[in-house]
N, C-alpha and C. Protein backbone atom coordinates (compact mmCIF):
# COMPACT_ATOMS: atom_id res chain seq x y z
N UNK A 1 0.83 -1.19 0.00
CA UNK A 1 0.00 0.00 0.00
C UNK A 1 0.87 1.25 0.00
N UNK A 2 0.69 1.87 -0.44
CA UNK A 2 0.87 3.77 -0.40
C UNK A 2 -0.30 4.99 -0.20
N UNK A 3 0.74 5.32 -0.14
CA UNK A 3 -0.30 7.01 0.48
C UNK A 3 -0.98 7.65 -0.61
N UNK A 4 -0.08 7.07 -2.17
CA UNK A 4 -1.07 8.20 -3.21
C UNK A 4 -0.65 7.25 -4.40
N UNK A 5 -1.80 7.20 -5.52
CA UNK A 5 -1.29 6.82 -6.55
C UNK A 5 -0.45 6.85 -7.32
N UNK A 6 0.26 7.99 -7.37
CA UNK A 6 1.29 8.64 -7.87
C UNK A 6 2.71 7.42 -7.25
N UNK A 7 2.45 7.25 -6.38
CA UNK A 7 3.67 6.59 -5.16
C UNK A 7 3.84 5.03 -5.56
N UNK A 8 2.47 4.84 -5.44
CA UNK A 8 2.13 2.89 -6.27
C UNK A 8 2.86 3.05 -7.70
N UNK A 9 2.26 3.65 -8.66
CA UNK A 9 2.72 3.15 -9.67
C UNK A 9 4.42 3.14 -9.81
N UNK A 10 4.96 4.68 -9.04
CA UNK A 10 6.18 4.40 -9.47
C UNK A 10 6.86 3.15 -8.70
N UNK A 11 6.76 2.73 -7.77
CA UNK A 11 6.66 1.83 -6.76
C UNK A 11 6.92 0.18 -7.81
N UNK A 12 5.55 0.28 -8.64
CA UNK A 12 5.46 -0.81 -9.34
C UNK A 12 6.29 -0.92 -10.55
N UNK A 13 6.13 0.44 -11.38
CA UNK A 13 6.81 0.09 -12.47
C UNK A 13 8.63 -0.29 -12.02
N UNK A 14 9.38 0.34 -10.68
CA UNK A 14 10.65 -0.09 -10.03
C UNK A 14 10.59 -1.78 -9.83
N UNK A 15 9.26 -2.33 -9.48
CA UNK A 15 9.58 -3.77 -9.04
C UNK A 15 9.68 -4.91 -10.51
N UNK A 16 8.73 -3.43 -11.68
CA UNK A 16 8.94 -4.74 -12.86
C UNK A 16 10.13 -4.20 -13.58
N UNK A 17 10.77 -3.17 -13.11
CA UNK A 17 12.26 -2.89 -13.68
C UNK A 17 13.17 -3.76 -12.91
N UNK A 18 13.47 -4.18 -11.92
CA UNK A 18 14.30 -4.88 -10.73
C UNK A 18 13.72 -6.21 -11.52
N UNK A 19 12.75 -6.42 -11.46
CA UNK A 19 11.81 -8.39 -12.26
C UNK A 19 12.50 -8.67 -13.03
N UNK A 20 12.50 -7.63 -14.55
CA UNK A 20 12.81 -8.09 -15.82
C UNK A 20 14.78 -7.74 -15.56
N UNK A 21 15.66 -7.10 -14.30
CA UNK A 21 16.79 -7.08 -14.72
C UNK A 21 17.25 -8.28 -14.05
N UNK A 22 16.28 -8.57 -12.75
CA UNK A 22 17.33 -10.17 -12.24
C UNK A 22 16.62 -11.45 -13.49
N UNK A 23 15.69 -11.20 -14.41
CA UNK A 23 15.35 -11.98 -14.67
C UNK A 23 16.71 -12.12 -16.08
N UNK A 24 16.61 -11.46 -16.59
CA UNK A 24 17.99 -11.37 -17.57
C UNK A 24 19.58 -11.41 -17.41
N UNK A 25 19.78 -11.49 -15.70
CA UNK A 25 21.06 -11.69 -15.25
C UNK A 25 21.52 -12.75 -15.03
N UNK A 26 20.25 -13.79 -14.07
CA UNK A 26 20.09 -14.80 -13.71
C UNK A 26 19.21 -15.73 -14.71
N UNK A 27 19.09 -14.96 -15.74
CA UNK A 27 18.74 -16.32 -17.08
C UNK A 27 17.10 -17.00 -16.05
N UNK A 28 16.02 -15.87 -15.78
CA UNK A 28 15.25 -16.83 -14.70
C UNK A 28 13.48 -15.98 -15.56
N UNK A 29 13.09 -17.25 -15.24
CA UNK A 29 11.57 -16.14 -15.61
C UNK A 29 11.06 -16.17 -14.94
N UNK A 30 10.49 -14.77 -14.75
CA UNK A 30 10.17 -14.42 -13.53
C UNK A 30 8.22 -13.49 -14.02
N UNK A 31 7.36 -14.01 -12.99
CA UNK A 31 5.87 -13.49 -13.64
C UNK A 31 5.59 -13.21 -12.15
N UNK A 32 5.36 -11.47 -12.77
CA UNK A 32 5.12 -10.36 -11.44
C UNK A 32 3.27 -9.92 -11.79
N UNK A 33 2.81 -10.36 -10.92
CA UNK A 33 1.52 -9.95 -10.75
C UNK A 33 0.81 -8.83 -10.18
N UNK A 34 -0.04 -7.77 -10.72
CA UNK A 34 -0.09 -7.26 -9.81
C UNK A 34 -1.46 -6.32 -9.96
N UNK A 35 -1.92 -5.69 -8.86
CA UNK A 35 -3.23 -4.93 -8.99
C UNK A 35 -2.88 -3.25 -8.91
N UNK A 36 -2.99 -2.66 -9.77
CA UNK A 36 -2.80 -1.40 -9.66
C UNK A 36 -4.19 -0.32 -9.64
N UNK A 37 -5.19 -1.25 -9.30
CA UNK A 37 -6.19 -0.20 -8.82
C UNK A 37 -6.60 -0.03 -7.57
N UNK A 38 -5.60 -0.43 -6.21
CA UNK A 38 -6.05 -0.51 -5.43
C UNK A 38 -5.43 0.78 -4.26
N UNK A 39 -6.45 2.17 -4.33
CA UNK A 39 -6.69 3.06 -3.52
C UNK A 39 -5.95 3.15 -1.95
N UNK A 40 -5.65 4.06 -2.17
CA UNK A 40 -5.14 4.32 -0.20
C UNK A 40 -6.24 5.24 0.48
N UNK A 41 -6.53 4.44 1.50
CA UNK A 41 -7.37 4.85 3.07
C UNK A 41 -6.95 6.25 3.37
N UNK A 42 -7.69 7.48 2.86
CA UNK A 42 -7.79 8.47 3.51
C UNK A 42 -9.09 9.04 3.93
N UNK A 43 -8.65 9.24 5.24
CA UNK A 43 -10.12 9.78 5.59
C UNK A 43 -10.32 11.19 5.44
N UNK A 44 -11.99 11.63 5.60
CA UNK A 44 -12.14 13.09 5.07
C UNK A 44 -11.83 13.76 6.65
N UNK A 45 -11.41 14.72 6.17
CA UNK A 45 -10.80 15.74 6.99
C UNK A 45 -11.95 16.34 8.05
N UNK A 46 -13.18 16.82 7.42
CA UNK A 46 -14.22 17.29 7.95
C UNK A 46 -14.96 16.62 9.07
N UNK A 47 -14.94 15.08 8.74
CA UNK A 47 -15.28 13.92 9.23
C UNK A 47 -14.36 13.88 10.44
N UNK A 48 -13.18 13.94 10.01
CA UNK A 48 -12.25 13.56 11.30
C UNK A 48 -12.20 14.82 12.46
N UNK A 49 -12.31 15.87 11.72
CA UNK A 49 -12.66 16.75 13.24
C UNK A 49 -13.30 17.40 13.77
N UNK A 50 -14.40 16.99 13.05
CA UNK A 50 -16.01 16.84 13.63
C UNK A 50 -16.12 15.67 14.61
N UNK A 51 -15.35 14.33 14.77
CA UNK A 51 -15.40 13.13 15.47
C UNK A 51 -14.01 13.64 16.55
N UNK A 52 -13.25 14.33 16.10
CA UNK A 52 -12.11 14.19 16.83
C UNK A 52 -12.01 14.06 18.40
N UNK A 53 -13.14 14.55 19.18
CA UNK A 53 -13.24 14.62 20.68
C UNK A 53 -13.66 13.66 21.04
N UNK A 54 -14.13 12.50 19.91
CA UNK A 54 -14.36 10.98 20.45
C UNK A 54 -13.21 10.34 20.58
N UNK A 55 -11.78 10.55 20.07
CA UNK A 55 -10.83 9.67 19.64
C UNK A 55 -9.91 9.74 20.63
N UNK A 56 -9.35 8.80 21.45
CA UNK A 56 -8.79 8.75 22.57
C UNK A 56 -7.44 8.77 21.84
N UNK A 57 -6.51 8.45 20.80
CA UNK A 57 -5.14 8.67 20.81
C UNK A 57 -5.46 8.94 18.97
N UNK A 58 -4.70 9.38 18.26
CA UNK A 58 -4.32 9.70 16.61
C UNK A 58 -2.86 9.24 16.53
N UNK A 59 -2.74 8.28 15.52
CA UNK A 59 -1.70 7.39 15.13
C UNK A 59 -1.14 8.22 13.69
N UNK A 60 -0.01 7.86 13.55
CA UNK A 60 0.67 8.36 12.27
C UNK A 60 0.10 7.69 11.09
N UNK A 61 0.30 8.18 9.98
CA UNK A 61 -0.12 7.57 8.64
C UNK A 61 0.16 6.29 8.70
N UNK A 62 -0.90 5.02 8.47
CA UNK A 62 -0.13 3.54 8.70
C UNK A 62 -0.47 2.74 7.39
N UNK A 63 0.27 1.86 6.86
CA UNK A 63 -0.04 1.19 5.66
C UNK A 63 -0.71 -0.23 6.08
N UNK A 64 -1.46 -0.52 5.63
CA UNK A 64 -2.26 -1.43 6.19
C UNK A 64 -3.40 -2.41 4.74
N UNK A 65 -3.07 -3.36 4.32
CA UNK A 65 -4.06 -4.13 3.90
C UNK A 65 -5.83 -3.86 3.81
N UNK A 66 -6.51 -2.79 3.36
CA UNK A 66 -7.83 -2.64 4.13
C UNK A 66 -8.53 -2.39 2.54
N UNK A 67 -9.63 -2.87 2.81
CA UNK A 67 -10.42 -2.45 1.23
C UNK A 67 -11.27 -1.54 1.54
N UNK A 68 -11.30 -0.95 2.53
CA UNK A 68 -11.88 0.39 3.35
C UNK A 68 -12.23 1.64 1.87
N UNK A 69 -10.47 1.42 1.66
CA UNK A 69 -10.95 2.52 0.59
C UNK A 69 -11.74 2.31 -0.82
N UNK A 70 -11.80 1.08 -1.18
CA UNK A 70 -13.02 1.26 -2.00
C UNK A 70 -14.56 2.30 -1.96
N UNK A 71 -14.48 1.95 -0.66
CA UNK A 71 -16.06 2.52 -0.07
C UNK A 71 -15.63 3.67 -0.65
N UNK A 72 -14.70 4.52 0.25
CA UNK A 72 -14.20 5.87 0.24
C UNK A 72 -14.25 6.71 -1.06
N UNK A 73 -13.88 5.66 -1.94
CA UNK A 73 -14.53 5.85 -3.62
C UNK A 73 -15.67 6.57 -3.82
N UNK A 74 -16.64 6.27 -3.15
CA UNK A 74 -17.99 6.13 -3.73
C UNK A 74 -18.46 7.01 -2.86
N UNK A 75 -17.86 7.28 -1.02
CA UNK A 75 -18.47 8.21 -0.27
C UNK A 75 -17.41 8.65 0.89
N UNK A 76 -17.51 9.92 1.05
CA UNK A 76 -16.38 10.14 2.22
C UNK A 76 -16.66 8.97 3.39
N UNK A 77 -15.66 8.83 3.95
CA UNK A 77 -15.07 8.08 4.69
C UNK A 77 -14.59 8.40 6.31
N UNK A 78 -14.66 7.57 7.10
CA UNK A 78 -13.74 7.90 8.55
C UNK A 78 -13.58 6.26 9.26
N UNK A 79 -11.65 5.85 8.61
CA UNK A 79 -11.47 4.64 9.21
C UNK A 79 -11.14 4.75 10.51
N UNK A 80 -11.31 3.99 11.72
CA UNK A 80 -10.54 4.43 13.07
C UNK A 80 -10.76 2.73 13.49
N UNK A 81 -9.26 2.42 14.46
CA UNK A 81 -9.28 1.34 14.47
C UNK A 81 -9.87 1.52 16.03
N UNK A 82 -10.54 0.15 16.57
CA UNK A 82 -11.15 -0.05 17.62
C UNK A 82 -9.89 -0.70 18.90
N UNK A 83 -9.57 0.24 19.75
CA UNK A 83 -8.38 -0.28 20.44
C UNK A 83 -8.72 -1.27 21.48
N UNK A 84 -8.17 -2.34 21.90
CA UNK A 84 -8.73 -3.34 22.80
C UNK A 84 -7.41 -3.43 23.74
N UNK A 85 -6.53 -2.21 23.90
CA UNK A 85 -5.60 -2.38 25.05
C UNK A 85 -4.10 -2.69 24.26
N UNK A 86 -3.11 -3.88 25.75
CA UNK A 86 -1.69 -4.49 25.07
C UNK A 86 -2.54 -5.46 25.20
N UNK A 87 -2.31 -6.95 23.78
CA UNK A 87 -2.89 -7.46 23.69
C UNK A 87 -1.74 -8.46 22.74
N UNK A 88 -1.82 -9.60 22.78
CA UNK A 88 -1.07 -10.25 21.21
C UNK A 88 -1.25 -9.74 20.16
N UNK A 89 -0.60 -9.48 18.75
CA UNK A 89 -1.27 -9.08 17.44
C UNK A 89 -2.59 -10.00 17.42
N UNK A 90 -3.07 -9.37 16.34
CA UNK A 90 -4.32 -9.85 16.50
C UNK A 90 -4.19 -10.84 15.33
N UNK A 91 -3.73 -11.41 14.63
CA UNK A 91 -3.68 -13.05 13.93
C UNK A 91 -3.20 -14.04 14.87
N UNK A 92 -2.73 -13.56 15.71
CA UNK A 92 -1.58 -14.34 16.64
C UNK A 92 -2.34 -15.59 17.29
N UNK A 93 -2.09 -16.54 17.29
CA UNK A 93 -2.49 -17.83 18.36
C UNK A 93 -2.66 -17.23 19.75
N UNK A 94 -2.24 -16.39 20.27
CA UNK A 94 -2.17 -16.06 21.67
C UNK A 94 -3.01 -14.77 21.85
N UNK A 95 -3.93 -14.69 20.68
CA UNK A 95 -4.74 -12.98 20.53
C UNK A 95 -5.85 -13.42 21.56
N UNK A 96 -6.42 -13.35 22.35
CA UNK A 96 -7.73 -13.15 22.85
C UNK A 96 -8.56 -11.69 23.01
N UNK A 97 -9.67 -11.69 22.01
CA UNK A 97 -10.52 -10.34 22.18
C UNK A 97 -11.43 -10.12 23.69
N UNK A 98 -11.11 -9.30 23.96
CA UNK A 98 -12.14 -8.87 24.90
C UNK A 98 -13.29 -8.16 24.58
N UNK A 99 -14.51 -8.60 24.61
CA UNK A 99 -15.20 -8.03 24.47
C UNK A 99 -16.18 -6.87 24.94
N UNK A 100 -15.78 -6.54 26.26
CA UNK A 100 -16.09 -5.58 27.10
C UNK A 100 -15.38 -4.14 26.27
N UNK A 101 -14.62 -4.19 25.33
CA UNK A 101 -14.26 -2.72 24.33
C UNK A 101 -15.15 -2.86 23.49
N UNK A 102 -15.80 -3.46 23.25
CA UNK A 102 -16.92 -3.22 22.21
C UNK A 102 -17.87 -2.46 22.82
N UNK A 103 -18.25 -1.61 23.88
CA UNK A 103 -18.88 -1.28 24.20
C UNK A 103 -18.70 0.11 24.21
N UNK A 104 -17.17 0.53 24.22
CA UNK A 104 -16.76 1.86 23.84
C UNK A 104 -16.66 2.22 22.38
N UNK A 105 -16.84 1.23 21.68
CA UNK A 105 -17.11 1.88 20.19
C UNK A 105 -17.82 1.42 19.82
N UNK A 106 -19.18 1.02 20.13
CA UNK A 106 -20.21 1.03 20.41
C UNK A 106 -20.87 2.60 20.20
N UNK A 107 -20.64 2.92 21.71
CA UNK A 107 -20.70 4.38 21.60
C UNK A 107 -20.46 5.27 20.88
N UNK A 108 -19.29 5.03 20.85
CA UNK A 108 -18.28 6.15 19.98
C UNK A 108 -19.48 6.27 18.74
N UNK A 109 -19.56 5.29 18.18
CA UNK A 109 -19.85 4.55 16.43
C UNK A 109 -21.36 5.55 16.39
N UNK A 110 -21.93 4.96 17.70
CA UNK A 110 -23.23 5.95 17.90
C UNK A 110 -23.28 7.05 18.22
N UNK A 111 -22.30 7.94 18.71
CA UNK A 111 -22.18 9.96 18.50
C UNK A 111 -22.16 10.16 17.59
N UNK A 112 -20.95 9.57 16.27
CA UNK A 112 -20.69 9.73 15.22
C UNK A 112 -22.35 9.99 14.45
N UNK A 113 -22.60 9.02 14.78
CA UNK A 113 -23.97 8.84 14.03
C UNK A 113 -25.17 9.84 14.18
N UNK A 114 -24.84 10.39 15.12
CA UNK A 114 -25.74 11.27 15.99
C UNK A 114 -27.51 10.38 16.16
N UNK A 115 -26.98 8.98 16.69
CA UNK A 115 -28.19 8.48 17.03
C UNK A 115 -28.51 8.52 18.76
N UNK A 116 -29.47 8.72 19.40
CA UNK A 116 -29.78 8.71 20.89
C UNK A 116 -30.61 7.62 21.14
């Protein structure tokens, strides 16, 4: 993932320049796959600090796997991850969720919404 399209492609067209030169050094064929329509997670600005007095900490720009931004395509957006404490990563064999934080974004999810 990247921050802007501009960043992916050059990104990509470097990995099929690096592909096709080890592939011609090392006599190897080499088949690079790849998706170049896939968007980076930004959220709308307006959104975020209109919500901002719900958000207990703001993290730096993070690259992350998320198809979030598809949506974001089609309609502004506000990703925020749901914090559950120190905890194992969360694929980890040793992750256990607690579910007693679901209850704070819960909430949260419902100001946003401005539902009572």
């Amino acid at each position: 993932r990247t921050f802007s399209i501009y960043k992916r492609y050059h990104f990509l067209e470097m990995l099929h320049r690096i592909s096709k030169e080890l592939s011609n050094k090392y006599n190897a064929n080499i088949y690079l796959q790849t998706d170049k329509n896939i968007p980076a997670v930004k959220n709308d600005l307006v959104m975020f600090e209109k919500c901002r007095h719900l958000i207990d900490e703001v993290i730096d720009p993070t690259y992350l796997a998320e198809d979030f931004s598809f949506y974001q395509e089609k309609s502004k957006g506000l990703y925020m991850f749901l914090g559950i404490g120190e905890t194992p990563m969360l694929h980890s064999n040793k992750f256990n969720f607690n579910p007693i934080c679901l209850e704070k974004g819960y909430k949260t999810f419902v100001e946003i919404l401005g539902i009572n």
